[in-house]
N, C-alpha and C. Protein backbone atom coordinates (compact mmCIF):
# COMPACT_ATOMS: atom_id res chain seq x y z
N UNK A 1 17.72 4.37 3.24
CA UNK A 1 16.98 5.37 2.48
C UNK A 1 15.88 4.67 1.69
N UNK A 2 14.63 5.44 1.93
CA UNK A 2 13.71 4.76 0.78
C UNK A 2 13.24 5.34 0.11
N UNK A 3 12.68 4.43 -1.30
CA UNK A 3 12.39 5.40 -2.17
C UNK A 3 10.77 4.94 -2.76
N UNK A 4 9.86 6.22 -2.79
CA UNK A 4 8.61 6.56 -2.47
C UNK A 4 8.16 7.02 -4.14
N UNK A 5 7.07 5.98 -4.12
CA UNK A 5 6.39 5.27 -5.58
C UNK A 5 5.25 5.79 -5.55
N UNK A 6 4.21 6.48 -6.68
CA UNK A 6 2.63 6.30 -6.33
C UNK A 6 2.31 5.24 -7.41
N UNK A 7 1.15 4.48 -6.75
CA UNK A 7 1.08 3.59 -8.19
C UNK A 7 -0.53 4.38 -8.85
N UNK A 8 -0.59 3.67 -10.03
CA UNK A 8 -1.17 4.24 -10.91
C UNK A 8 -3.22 4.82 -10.32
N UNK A 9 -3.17 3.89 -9.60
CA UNK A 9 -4.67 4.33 -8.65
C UNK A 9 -4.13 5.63 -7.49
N UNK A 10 -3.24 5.94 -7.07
CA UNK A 10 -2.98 6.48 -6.08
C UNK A 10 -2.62 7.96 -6.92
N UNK A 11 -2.08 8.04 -8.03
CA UNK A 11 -2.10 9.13 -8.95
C UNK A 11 -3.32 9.78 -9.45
N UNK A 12 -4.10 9.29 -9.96
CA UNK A 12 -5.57 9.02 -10.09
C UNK A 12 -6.54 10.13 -8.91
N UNK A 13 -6.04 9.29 -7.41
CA UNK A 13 -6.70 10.02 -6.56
C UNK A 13 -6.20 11.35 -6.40
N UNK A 14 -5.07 11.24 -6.26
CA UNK A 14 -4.25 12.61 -6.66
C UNK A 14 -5.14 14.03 -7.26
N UNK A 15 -4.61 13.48 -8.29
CA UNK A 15 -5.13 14.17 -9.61
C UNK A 15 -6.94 15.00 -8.85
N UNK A 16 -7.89 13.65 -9.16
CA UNK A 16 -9.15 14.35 -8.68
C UNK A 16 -8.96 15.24 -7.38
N UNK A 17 -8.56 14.90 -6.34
CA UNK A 17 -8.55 15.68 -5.28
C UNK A 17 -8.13 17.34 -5.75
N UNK A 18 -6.65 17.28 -6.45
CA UNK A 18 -5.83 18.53 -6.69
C UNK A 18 -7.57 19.67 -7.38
N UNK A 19 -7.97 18.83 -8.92
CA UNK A 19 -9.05 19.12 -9.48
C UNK A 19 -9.97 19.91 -8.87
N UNK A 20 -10.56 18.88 -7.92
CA UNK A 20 -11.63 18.98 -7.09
C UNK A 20 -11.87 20.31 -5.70
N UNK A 21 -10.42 20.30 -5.29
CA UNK A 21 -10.36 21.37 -4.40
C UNK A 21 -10.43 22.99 -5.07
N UNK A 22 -9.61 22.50 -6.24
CA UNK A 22 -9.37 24.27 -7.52
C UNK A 22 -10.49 24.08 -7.87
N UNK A 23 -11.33 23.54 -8.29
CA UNK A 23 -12.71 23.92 -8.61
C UNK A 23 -13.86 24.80 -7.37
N UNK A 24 -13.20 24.21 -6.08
CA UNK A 24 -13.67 24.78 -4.78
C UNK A 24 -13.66 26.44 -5.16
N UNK A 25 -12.34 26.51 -4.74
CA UNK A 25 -11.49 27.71 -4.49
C UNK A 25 -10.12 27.89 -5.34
N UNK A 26 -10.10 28.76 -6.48
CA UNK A 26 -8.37 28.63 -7.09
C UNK A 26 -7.54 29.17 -6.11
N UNK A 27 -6.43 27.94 -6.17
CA UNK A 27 -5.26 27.88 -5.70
C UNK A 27 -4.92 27.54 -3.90
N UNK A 28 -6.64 26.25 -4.21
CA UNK A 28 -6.42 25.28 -2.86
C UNK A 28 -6.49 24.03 -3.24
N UNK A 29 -6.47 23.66 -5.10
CA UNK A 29 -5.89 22.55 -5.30
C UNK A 29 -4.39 22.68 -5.03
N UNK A 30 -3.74 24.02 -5.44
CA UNK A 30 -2.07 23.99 -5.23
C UNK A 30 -1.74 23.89 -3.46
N UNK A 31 -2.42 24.26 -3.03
CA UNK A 31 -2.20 24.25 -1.20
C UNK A 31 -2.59 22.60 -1.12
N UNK A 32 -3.72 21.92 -1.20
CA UNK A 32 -3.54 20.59 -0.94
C UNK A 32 -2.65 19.86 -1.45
N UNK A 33 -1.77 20.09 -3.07
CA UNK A 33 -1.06 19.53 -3.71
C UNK A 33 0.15 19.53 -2.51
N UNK A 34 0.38 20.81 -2.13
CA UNK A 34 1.18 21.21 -1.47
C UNK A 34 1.78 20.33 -0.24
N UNK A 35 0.31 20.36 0.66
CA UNK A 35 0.40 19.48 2.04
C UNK A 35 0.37 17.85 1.20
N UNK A 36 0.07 17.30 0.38
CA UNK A 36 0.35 16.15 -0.02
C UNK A 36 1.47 15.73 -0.30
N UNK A 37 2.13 16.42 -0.95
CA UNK A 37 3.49 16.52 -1.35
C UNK A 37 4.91 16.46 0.31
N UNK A 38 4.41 17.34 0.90
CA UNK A 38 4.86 17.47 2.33
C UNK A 38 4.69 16.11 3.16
N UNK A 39 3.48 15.64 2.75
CA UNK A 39 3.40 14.01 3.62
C UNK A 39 4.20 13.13 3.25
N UNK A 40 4.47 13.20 1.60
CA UNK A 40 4.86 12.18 0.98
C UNK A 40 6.49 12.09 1.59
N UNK A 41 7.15 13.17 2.14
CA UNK A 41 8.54 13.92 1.86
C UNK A 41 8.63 13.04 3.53
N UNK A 42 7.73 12.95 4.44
CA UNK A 42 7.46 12.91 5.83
C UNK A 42 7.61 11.24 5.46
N UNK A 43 6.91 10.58 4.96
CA UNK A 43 6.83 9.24 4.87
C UNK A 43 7.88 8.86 4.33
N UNK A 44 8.87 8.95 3.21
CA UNK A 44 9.87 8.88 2.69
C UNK A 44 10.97 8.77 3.71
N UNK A 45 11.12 9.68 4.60
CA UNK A 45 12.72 9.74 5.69
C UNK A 45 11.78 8.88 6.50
N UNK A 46 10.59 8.69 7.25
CA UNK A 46 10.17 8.14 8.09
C UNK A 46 9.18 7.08 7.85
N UNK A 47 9.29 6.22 7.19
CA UNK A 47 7.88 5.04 6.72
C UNK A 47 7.12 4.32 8.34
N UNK A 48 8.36 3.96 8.69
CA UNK A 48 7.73 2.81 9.71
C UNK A 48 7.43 3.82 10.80
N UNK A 49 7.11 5.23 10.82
CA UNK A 49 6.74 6.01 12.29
C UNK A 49 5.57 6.09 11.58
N UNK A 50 4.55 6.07 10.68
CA UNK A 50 3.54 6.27 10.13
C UNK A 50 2.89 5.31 11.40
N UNK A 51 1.23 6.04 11.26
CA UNK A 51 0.19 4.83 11.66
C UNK A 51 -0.05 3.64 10.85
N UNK A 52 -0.17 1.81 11.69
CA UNK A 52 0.05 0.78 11.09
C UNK A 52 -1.75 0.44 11.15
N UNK A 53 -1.21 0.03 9.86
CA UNK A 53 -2.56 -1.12 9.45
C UNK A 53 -2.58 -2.15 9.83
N UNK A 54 -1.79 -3.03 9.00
CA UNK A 54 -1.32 -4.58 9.14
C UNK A 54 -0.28 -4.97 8.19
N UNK A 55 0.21 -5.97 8.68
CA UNK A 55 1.30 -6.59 7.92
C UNK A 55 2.35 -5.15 7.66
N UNK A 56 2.71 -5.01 6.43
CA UNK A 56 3.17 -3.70 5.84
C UNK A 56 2.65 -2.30 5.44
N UNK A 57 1.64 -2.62 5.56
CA UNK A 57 0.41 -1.04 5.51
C UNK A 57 0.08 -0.26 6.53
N UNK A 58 0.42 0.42 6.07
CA UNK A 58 0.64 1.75 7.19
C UNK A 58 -0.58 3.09 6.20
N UNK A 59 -0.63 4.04 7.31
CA UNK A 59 -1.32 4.94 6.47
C UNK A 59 -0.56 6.50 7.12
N UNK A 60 -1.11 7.48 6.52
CA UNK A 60 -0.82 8.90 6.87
C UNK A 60 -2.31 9.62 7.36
N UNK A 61 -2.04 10.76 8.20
CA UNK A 61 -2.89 11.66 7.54
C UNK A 61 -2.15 13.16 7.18
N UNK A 62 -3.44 13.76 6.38
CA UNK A 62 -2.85 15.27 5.80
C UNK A 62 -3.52 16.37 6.98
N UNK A 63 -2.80 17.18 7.98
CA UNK A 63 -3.35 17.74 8.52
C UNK A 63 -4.58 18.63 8.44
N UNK A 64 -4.52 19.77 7.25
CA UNK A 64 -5.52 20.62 7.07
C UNK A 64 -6.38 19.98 6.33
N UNK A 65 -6.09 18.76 5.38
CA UNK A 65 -7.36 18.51 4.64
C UNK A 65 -7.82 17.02 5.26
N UNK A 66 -9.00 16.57 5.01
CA UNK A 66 -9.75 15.17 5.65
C UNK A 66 -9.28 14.29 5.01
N UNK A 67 -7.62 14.02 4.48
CA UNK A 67 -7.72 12.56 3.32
C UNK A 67 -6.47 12.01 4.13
N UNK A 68 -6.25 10.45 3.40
CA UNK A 68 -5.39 9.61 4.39
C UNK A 68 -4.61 8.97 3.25
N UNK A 69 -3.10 8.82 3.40
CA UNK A 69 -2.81 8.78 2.57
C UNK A 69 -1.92 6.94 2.49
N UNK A 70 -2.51 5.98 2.06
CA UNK A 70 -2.29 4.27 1.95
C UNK A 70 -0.97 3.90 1.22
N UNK A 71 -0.03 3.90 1.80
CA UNK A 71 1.30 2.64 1.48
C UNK A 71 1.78 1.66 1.96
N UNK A 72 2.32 1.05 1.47
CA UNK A 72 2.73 -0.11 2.11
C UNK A 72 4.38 -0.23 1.92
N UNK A 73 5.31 -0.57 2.91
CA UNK A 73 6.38 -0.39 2.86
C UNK A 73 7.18 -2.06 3.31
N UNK A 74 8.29 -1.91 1.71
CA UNK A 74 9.11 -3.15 1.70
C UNK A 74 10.67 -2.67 2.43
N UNK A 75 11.37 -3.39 3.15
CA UNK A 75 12.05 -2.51 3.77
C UNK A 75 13.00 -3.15 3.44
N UNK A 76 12.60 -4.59 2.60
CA UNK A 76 14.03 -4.99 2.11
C UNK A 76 14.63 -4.33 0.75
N UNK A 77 13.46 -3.71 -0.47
CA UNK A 77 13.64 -3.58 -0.97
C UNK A 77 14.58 -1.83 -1.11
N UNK A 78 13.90 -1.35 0.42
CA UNK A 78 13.57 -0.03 0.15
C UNK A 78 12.82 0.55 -0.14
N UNK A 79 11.49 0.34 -0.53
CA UNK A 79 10.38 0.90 -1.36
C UNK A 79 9.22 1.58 -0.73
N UNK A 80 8.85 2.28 -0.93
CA UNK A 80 7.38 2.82 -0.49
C UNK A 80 6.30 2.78 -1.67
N UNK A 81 5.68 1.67 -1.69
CA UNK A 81 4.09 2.64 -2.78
C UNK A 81 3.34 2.41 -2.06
N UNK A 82 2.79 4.06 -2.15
CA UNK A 82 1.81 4.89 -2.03
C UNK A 82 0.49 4.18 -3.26
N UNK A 83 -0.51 3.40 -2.21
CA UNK A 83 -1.90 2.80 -3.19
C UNK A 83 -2.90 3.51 -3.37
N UNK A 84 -3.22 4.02 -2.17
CA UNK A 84 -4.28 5.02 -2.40
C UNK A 84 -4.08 6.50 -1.63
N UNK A 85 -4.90 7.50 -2.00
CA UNK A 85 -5.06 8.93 -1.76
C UNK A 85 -6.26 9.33 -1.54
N UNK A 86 -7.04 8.99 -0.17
CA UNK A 86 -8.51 9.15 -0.28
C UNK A 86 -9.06 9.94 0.80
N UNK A 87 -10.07 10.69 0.98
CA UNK A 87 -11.16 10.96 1.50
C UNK A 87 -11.38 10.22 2.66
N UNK A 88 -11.21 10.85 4.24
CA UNK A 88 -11.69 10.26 5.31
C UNK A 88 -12.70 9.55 5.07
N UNK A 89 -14.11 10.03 4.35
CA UNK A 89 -15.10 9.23 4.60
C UNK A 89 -15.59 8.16 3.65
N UNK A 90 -14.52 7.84 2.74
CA UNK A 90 -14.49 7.24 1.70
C UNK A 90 -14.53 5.56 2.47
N UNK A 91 -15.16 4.93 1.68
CA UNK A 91 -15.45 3.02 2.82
C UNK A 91 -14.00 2.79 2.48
N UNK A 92 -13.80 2.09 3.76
CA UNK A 92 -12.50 1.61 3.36
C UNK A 92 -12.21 -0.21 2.43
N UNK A 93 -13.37 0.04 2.35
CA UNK A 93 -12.78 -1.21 1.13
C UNK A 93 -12.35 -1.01 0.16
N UNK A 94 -12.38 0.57 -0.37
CA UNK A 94 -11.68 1.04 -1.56
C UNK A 94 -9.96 0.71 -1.46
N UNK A 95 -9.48 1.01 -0.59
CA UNK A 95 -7.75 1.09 -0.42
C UNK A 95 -7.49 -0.55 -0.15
N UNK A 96 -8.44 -1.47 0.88
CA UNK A 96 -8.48 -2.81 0.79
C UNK A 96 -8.22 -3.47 -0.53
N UNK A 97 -9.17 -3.32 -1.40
CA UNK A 97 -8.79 -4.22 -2.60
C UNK A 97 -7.95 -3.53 -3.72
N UNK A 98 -6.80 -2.35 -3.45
CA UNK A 98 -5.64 -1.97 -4.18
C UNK A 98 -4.52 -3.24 -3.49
């Protein structure tokens, strides 16, 4: 069983996205909160079926919305944190240097 962390940048992205979408349209920050929440639940029973990066980094995606969601998983410890929460078109050197 593992257990699934956001660290403090990955909350962050969170947060703006949830913001950012309810400012769109109310109550499609709660629908993205929603499908985010649903990934996280997906990655948790299943870490290592995620798409791999390297080494221990793996990523997600969220179906209906364009963002990808960055953890890296210790399997001795058990652990999942979740580093970043970003925007397909966001450079990826942002989630690199978390």
């Amino acid at each position: 069983m593992f257990y699934l962390q956001l660290s403090e940048e990955a909350v962050a992205d969170y947060e703006e996205a949830v913001a950012w979408y309810e400012a769109q349209k109310p109550g499609l920050g709660a629908e993205f909160s929603a499908h985010l929440n649903a990934i996280f639940e997906q990655i948790e029973a299943e870490p290592t079926s995620q798409r791999f990066l390297y080494e221990n980094r793996r990523y997600a995606n969220l179906k209906r919305f364009p963002y990808k969601v960055f953890f890296l998983v210790d399997e001795s410890a058990g652990d999942i944190i979740v580093f970043a929460v970003l925007h397909e078109k966001r450079h990826p050197d942002i989630w690199k240097n978390r």
